[in-house]
C-alpha atoms as a PDB file:
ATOM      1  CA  UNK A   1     -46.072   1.104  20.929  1.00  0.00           C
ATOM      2  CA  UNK A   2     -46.220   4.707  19.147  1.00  0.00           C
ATOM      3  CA  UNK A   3     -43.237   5.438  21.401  1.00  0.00           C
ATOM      4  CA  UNK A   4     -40.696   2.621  20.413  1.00  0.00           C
ATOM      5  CA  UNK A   5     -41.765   3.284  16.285  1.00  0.00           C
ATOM      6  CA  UNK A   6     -40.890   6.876  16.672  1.00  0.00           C
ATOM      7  CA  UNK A   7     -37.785   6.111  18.972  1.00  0.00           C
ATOM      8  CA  UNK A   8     -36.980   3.371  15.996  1.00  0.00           C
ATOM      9  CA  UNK A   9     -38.066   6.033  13.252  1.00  0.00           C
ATOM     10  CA  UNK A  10     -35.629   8.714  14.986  1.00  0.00           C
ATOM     11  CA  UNK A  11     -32.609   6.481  15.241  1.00  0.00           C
ATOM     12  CA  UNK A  12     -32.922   5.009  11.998  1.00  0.00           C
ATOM     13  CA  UNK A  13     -32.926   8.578  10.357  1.00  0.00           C
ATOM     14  CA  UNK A  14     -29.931   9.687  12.776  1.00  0.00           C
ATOM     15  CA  UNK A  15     -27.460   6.700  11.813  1.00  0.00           C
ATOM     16  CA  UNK A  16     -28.794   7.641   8.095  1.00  0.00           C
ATOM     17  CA  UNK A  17     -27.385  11.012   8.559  1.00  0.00           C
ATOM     18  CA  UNK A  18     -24.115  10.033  10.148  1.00  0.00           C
ATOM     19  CA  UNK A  19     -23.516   7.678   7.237  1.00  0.00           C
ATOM     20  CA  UNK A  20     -24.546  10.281   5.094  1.00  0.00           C
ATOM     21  CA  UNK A  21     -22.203  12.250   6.380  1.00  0.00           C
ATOM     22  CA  UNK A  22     -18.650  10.140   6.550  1.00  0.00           C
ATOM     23  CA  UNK A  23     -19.086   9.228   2.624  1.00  0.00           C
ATOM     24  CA  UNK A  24     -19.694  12.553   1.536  1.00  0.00           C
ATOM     25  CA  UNK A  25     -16.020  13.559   3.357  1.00  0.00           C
ATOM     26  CA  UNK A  26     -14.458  11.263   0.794  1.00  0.00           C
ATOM     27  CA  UNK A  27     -15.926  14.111  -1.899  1.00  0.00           C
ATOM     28  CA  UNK A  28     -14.954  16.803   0.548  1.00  0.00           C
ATOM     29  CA  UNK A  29     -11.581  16.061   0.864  1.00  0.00           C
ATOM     30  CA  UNK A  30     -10.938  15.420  -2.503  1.00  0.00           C
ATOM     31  CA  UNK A  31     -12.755  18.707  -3.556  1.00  0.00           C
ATOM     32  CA  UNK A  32     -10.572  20.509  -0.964  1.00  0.00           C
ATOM     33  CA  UNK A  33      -7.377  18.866  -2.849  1.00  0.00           C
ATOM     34  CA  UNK A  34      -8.629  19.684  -6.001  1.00  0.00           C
ATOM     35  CA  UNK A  35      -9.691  23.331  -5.478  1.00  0.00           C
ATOM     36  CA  UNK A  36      -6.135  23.922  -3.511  1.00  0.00           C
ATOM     37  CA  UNK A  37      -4.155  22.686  -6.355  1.00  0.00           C
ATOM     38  CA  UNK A  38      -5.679  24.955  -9.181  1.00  0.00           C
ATOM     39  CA  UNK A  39      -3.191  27.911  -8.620  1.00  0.00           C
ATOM     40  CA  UNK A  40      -0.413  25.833  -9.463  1.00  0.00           C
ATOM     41  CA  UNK A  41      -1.552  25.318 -12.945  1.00  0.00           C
ATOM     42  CA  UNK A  42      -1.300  29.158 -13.509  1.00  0.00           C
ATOM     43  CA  UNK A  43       2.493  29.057 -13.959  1.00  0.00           C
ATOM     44  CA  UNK A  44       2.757  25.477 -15.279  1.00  0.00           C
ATOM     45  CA  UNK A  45       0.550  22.575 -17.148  1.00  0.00           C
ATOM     46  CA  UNK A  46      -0.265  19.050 -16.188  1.00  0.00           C
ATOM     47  CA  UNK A  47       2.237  17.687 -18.891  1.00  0.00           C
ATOM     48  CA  UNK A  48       5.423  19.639 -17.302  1.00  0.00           C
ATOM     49  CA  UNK A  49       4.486  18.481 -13.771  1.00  0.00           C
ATOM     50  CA  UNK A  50       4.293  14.719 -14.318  1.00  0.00           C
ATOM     51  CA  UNK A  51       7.278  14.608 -16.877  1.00  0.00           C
ATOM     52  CA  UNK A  52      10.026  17.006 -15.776  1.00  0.00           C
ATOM     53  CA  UNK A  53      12.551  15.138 -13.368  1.00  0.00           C
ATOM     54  CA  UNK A  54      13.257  18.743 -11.869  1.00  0.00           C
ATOM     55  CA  UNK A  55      12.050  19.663  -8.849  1.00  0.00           C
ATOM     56  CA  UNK A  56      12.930  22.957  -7.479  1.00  0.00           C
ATOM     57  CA  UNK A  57       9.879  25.037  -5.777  1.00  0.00           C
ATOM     58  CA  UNK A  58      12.276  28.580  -4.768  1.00  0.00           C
ATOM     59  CA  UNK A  59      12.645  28.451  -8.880  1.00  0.00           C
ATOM     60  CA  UNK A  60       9.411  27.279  -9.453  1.00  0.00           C
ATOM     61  CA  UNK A  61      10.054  24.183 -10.910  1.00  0.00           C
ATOM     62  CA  UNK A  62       7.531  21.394  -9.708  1.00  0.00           C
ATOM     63  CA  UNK A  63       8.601  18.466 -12.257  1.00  0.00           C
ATOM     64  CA  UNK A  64       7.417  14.969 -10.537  1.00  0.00           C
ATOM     65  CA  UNK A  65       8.959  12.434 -12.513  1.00  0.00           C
ATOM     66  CA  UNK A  66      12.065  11.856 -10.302  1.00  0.00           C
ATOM     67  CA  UNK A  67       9.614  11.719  -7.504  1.00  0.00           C
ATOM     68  CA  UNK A  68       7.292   9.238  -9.577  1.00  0.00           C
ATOM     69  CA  UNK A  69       9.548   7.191 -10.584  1.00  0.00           C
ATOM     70  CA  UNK A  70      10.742   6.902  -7.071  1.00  0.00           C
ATOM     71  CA  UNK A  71       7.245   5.940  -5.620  1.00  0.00           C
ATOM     72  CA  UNK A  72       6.715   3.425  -8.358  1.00  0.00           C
ATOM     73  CA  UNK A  73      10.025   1.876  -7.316  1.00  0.00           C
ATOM     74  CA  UNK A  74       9.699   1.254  -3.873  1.00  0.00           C
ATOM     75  CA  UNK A  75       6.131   0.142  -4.272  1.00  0.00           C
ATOM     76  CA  UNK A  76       6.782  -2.268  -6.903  1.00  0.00           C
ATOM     77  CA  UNK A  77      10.060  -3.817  -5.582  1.00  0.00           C
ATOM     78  CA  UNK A  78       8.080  -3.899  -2.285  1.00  0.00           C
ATOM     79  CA  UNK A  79       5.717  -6.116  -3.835  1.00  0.00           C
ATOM     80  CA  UNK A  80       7.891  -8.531  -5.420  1.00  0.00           C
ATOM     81  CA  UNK A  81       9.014  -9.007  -2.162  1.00  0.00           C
ATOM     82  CA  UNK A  82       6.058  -9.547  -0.226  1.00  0.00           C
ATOM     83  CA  UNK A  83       4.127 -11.484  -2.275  1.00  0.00           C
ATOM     84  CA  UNK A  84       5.706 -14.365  -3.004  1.00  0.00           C
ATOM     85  CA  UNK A  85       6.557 -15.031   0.693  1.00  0.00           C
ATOM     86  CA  UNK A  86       2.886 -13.843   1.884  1.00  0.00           C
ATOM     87  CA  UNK A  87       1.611 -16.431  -0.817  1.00  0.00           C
ATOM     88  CA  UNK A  88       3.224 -19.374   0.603  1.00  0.00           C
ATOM     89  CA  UNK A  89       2.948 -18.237   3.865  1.00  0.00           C
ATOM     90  CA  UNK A  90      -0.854 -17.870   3.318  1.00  0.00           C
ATOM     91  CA  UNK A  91      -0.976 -22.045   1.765  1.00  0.00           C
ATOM     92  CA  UNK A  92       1.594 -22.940   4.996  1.00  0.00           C
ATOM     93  CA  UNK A  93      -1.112 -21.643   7.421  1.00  0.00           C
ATOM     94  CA  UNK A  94      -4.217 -22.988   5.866  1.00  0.00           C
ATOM     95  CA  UNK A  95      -3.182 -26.162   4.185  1.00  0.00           C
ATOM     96  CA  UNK A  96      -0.159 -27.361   6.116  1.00  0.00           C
ATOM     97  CA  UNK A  97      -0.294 -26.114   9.367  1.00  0.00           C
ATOM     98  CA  UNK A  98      -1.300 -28.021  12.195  1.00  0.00           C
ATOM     99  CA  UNK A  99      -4.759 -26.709  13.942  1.00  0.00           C
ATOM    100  CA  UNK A 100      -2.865 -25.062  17.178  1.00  0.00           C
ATOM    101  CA  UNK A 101       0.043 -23.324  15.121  1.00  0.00           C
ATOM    102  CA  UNK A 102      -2.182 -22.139  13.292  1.00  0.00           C
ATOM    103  CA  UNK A 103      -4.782 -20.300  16.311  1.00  0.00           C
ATOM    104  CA  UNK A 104      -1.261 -18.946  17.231  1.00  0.00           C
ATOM    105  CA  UNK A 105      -0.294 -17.484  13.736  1.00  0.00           C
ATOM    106  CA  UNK A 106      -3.330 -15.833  13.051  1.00  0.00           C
ATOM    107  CA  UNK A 107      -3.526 -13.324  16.035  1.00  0.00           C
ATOM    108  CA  UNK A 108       0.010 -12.795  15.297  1.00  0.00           C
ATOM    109  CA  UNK A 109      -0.590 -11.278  11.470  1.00  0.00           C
ATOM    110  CA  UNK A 110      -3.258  -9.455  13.210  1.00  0.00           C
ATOM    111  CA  UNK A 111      -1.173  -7.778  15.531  1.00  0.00           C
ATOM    112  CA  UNK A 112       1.523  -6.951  13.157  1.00  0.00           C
ATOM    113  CA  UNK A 113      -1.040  -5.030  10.779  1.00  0.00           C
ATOM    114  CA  UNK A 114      -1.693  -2.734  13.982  1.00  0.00           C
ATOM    115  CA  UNK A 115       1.638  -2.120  14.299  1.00  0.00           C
ATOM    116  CA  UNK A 116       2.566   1.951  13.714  1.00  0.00           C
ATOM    117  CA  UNK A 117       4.467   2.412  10.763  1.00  0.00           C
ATOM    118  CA  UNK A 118       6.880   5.231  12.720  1.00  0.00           C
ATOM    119  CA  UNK A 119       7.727   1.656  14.826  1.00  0.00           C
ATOM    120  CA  UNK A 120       8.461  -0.116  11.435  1.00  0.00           C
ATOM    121  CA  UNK A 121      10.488   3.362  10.398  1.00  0.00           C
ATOM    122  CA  UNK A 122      12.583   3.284  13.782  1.00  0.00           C
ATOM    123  CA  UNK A 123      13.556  -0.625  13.281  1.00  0.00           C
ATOM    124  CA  UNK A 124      14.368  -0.046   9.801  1.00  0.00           C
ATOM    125  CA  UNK A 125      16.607   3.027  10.384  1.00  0.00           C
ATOM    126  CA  UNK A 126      18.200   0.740  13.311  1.00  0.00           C
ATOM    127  CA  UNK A 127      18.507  -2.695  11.384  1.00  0.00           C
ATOM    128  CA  UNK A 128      17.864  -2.052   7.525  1.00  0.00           C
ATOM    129  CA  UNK A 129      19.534   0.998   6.807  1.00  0.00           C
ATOM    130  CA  UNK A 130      23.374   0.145   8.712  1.00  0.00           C
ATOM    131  CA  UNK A 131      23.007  -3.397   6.861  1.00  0.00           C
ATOM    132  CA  UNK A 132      22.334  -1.816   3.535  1.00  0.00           C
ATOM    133  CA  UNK A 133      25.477   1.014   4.035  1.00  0.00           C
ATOM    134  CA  UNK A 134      27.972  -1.966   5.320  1.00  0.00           C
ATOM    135  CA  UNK A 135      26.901  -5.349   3.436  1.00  0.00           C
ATOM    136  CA  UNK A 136      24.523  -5.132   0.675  1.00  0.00           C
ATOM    137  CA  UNK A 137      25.972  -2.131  -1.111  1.00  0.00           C
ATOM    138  CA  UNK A 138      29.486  -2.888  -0.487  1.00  0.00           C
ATOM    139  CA  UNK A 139      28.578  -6.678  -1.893  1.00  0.00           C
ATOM    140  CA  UNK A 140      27.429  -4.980  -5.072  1.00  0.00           C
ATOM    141  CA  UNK A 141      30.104  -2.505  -5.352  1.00  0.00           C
ATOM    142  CA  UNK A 142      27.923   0.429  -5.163  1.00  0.00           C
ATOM    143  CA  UNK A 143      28.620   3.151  -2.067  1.00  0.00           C
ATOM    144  CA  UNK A 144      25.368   4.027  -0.344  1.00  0.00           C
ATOM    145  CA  UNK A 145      24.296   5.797   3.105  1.00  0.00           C
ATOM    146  CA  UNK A 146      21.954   3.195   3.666  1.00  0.00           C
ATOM    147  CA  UNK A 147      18.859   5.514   2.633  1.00  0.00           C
ATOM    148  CA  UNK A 148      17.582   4.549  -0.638  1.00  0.00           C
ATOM    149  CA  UNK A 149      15.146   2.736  -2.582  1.00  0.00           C
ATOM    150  CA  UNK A 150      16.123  -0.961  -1.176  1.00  0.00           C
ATOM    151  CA  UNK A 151      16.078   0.029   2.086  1.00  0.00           C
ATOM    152  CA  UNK A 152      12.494   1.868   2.299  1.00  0.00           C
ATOM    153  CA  UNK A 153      11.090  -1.274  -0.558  1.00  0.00           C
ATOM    154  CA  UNK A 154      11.929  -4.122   2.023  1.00  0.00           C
ATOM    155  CA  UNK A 155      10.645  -2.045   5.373  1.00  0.00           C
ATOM    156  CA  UNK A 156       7.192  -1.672   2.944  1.00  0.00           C
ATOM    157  CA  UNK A 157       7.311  -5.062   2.276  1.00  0.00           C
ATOM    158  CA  UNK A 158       6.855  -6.264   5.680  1.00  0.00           C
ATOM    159  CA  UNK A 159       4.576  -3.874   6.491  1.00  0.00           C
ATOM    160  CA  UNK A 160       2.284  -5.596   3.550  1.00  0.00           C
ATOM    161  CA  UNK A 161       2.836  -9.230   4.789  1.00  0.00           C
ATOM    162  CA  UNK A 162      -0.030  -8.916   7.001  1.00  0.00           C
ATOM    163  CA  UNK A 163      -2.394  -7.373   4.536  1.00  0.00           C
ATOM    164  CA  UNK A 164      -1.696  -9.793   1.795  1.00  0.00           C
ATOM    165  CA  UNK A 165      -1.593 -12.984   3.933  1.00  0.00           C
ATOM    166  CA  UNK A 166      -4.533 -12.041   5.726  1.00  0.00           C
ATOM    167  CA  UNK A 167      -6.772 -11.767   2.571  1.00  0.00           C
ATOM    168  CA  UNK A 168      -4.736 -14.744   0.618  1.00  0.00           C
ATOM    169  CA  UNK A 169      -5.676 -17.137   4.036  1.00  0.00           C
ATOM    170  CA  UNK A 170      -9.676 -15.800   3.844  1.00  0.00           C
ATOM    171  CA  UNK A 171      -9.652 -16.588   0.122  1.00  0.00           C
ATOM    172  CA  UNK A 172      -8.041 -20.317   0.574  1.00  0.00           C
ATOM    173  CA  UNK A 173     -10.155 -20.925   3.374  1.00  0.00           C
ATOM    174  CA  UNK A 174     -13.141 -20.196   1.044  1.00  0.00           C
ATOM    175  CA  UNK A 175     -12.328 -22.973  -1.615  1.00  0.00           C
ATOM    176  CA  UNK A 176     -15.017 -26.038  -1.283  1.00  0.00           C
ATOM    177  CA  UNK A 177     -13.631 -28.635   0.503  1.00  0.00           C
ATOM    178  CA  UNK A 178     -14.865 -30.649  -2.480  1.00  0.00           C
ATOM    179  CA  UNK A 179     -12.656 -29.311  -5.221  1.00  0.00           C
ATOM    180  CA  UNK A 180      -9.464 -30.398  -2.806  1.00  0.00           C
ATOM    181  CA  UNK A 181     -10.745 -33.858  -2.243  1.00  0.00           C
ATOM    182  CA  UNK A 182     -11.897 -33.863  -5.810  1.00  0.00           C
ATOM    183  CA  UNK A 183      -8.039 -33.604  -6.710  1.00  0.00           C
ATOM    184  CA  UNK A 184      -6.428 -35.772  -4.097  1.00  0.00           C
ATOM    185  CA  UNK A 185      -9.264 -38.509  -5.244  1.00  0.00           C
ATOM    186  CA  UNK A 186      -7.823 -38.664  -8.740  1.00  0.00           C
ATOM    187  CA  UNK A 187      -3.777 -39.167  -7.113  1.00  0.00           C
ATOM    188  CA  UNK A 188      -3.118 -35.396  -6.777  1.00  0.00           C
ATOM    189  CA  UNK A 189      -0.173 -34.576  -4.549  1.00  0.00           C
ATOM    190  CA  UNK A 190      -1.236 -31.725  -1.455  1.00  0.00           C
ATOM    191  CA  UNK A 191       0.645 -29.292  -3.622  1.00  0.00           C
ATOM    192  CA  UNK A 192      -0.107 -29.838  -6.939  1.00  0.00           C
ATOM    193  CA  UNK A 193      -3.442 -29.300  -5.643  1.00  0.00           C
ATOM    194  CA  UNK A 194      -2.490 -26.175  -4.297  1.00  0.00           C
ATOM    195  CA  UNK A 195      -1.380 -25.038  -7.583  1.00  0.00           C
ATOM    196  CA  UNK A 196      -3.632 -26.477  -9.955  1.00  0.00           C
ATOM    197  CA  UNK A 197      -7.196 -26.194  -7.697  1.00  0.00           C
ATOM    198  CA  UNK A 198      -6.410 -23.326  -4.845  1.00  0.00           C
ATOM    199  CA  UNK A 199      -4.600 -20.882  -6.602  1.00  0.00           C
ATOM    200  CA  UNK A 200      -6.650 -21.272  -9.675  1.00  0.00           C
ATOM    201  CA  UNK A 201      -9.876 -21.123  -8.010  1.00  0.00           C
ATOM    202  CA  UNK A 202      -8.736 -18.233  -5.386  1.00  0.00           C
ATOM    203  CA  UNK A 203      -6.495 -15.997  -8.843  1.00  0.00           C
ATOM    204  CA  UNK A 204      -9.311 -12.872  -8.263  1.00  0.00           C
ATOM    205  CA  UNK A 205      -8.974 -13.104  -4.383  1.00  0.00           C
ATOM    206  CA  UNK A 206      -5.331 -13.221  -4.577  1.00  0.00           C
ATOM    207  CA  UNK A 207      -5.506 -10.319  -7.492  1.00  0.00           C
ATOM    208  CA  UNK A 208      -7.558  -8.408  -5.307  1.00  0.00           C
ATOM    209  CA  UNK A 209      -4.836  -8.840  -2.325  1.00  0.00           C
ATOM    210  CA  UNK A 210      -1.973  -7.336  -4.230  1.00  0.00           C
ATOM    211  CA  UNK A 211      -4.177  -4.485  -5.357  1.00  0.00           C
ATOM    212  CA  UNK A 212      -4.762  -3.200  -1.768  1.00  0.00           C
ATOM    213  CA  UNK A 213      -1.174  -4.182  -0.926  1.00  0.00           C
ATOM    214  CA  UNK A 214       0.109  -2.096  -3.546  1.00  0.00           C
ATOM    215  CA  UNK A 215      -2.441   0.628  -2.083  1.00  0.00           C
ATOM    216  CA  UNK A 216      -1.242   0.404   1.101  1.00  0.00           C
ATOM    217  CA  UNK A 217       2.523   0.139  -0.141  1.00  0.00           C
ATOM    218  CA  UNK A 218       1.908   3.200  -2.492  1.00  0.00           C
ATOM    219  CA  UNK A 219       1.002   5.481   0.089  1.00  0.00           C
ATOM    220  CA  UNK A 220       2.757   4.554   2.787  1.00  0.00           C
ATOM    221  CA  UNK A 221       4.705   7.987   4.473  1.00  0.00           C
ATOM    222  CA  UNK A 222       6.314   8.018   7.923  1.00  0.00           C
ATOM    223  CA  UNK A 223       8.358   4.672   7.992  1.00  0.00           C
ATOM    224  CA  UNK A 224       9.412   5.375   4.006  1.00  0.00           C
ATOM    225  CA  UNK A 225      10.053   8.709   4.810  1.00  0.00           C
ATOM    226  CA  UNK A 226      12.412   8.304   7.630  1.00  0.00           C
ATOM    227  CA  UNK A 227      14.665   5.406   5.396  1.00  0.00           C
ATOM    228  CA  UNK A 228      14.276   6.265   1.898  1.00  0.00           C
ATOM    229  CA  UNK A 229      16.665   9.472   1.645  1.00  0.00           C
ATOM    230  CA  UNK A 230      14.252  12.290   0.786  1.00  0.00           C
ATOM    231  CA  UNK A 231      16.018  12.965  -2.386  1.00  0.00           C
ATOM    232  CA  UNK A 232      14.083  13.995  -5.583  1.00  0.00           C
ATOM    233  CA  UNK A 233      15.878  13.059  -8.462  1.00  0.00           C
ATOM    234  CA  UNK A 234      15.922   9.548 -10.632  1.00  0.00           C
ATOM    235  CA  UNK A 235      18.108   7.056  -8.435  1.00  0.00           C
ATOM    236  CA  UNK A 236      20.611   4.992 -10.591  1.00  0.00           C
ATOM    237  CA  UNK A 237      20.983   2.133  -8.210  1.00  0.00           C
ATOM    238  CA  UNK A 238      18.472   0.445  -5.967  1.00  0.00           C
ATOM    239  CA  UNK A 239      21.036   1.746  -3.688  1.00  0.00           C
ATOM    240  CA  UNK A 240      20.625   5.183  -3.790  1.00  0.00           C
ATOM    241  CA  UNK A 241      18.731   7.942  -2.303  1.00  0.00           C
ATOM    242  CA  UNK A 242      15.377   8.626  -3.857  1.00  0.00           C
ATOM    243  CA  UNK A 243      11.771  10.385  -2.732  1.00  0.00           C
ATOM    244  CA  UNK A 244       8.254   9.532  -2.915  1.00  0.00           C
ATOM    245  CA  UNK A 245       4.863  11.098  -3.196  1.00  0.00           C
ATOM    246  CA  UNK A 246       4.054  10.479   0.584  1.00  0.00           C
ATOM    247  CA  UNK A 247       7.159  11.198   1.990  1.00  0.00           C
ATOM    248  CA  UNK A 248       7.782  14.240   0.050  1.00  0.00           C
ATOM    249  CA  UNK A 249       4.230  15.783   1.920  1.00  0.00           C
ATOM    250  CA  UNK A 250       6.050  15.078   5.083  1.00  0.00           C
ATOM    251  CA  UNK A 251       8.902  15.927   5.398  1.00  0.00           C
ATOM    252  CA  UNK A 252       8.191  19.424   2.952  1.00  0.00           C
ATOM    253  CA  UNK A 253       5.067  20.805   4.063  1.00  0.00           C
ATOM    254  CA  UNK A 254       6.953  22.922   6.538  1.00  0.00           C
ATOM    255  CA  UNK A 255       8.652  24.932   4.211  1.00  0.00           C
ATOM    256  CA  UNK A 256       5.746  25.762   2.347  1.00  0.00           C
ATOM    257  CA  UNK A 257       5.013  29.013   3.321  1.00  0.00           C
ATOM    258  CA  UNK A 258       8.126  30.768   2.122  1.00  0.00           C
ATOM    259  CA  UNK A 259       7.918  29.760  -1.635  1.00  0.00           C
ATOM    260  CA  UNK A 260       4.785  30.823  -3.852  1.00  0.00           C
ATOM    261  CA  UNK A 261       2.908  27.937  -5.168  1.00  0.00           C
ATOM    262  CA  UNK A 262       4.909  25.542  -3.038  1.00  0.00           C
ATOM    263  CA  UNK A 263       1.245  24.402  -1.193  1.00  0.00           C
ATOM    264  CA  UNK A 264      -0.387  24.284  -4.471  1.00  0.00           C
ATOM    265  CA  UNK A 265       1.785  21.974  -5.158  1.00  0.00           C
ATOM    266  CA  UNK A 266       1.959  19.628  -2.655  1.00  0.00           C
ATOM    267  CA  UNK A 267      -1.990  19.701  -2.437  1.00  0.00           C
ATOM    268  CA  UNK A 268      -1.721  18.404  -6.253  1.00  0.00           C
ATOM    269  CA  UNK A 269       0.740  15.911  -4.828  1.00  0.00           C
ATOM    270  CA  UNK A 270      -1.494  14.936  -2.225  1.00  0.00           C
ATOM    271  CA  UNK A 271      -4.579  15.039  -5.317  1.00  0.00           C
ATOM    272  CA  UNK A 272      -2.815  12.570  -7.122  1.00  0.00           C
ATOM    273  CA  UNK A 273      -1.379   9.803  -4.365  1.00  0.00           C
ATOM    274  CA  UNK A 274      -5.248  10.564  -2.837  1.00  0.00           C
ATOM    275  CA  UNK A 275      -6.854   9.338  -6.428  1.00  0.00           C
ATOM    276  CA  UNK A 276      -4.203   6.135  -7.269  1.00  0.00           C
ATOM    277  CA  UNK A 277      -4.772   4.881  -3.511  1.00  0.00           C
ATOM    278  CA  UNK A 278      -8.341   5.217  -3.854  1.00  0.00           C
ATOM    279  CA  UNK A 279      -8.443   3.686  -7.465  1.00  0.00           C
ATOM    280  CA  UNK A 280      -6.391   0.632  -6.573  1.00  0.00           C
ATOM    281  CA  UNK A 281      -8.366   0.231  -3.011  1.00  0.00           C
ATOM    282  CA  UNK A 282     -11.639   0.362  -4.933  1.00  0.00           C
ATOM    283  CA  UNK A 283     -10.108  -2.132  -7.611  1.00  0.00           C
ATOM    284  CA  UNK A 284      -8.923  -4.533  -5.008  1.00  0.00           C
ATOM    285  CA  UNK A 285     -12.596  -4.378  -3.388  1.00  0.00           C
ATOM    286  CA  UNK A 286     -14.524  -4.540  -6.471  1.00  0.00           C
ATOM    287  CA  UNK A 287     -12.451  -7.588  -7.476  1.00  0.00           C
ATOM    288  CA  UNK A 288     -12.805  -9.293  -4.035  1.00  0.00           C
ATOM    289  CA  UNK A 289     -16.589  -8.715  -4.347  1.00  0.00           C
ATOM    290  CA  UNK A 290     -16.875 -10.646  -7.508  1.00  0.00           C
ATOM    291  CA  UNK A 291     -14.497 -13.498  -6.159  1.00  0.00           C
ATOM    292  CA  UNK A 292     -16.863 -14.048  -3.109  1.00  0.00           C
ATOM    293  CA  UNK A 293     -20.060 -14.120  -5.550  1.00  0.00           C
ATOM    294  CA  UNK A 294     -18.526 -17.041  -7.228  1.00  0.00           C
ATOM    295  CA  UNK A 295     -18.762 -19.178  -4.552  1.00  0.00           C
ATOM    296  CA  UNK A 296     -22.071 -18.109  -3.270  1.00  0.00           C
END
């Protein structure tokens, strides 16, 4: 008996530990950011990084607007993209679809979320980028390589569609089956009880799904990094070239150790796409919590 309490006693303090130990890396890491990022603000201030559009580390320029502007871009147009279709792909699967296309759906999404994003980089370069260069651009009168901002927003949209849909089908799934047959009772058609009673009742859940879209859309590197151009400036067109805060770490942190500063500043790059993530992940949770309390 004294054995198995200080067997239990032991393992109970040991898993405490290990626990103990994974949160605390998400201080370490971003203490290591933050302490790696302090020489940069030596030879420049906060305001000058965040609003000068001209990045040029071998003159020591470090101005992440152009760069800002570019990650905003892609992550927004991203998510006007996916979430309209994951949204009615979400009420297809658990208010229209029939039992057995939907068991077959559901491991699908599943599987597509696991997906590397290098694959969805590859497929884009292959597919996206040729069809951008000789149809869309041409359609709009605007020349274009195929790398830009409209190529790298629609391969991060489908790389959300899981994510959202996932979260948008667990938060429909979770409306009382009363409300519904509270609405079709009164001579409710199936969709305006989808707008007026699921979406209404599910509006945090579905809040909370873009949040940790746009989390996962906002730092998203390798597949945005091999379609979105890699250029640092203010694109004029969706069309055109542009860089983000992800794909700028990769594809520059080679270079680093010829220019002064250059690592200081992409540690502060990595500081600041490390804190929005975080902040709209944490966001997206908190607001999922408090959707689930109201129904329990």
């Amino acid at each position: 008996m004294n054995k198995r309490i200080v067997r239990e006693f032991i393992g109970t303090k040991l898993m405490l530990c290990i626990t103990t130990i994974i949160s605390f890396l998400f201080f370490i890491i971003f203490f290591v950011l933050l302490f790696r990022s302090l020489p940069l603000f030596s030879e420049t201030t906060l305001p000058e990084i965040l609003f000068s559009t001209f990045w040029n580390p071998e003159k020591g320029s470090f101005g992440l607007a152009g760069i800002l502007l570019g990650t905003i871009l892609v992550t927004c147009i991203s998510l006007l993209i996916a979430i309209p279709i994951s949204l009615l792909s979400a009420i297809y699967i658990t208010e229209y679809a029939h039992e057995k296309v939907r068991r077959i759906l559901r491991p699908f999404l599943d599987v597509l979320a696991g997906v590397p994003s290098v694959v969805f980089g590859l497929c884009a370069f292959i597919v996206i980028v040729p069809f951008t260069r000789d149809v869309l651009a041409p359609f709009f009168g605007v020349p274009s390589t195929g790398l830009s901002v409209f190529s790298a927003s629609l391969v991060l949209a489908v790389m959300v569609f899981p994510i959202i849909i996932s979260l948008c089908v667990e938060a429909f799934s979770a409306i009382p089956i009363e409300l519904k047959e509270a609405s079709l009772s009164v001579g409710a058609t199936r969709w305006e009880t989808v707008k007026k009673v699921i979406f209404n009742a599910s509006r945090p859940s579905i809040i909370s799904a873009v949040l940790l879209g746009f989390g996962r859309a906002f730092g998203e590197t390798i597949a945005v990094n091999m379609v979105v151009g890699g250029l640092p400036k203010i694109p004029a067109t969706l069309f055109d070239p542009a860089q983000t805060l992800a794909s700028l770490i990769a594809s520059a942190y080679g270079e680093l150790m010829s220019v002064p500063l250059y690592e200081s500043a992409l540690m502060f790059v990595a500081l600041l796409l490390f804190v929005v993530v975080v902040g709209f992940n944490i966001l997206g949770a908190w607001v999922l919590h408090r959707s689930k309390q109201r129904y329990s």
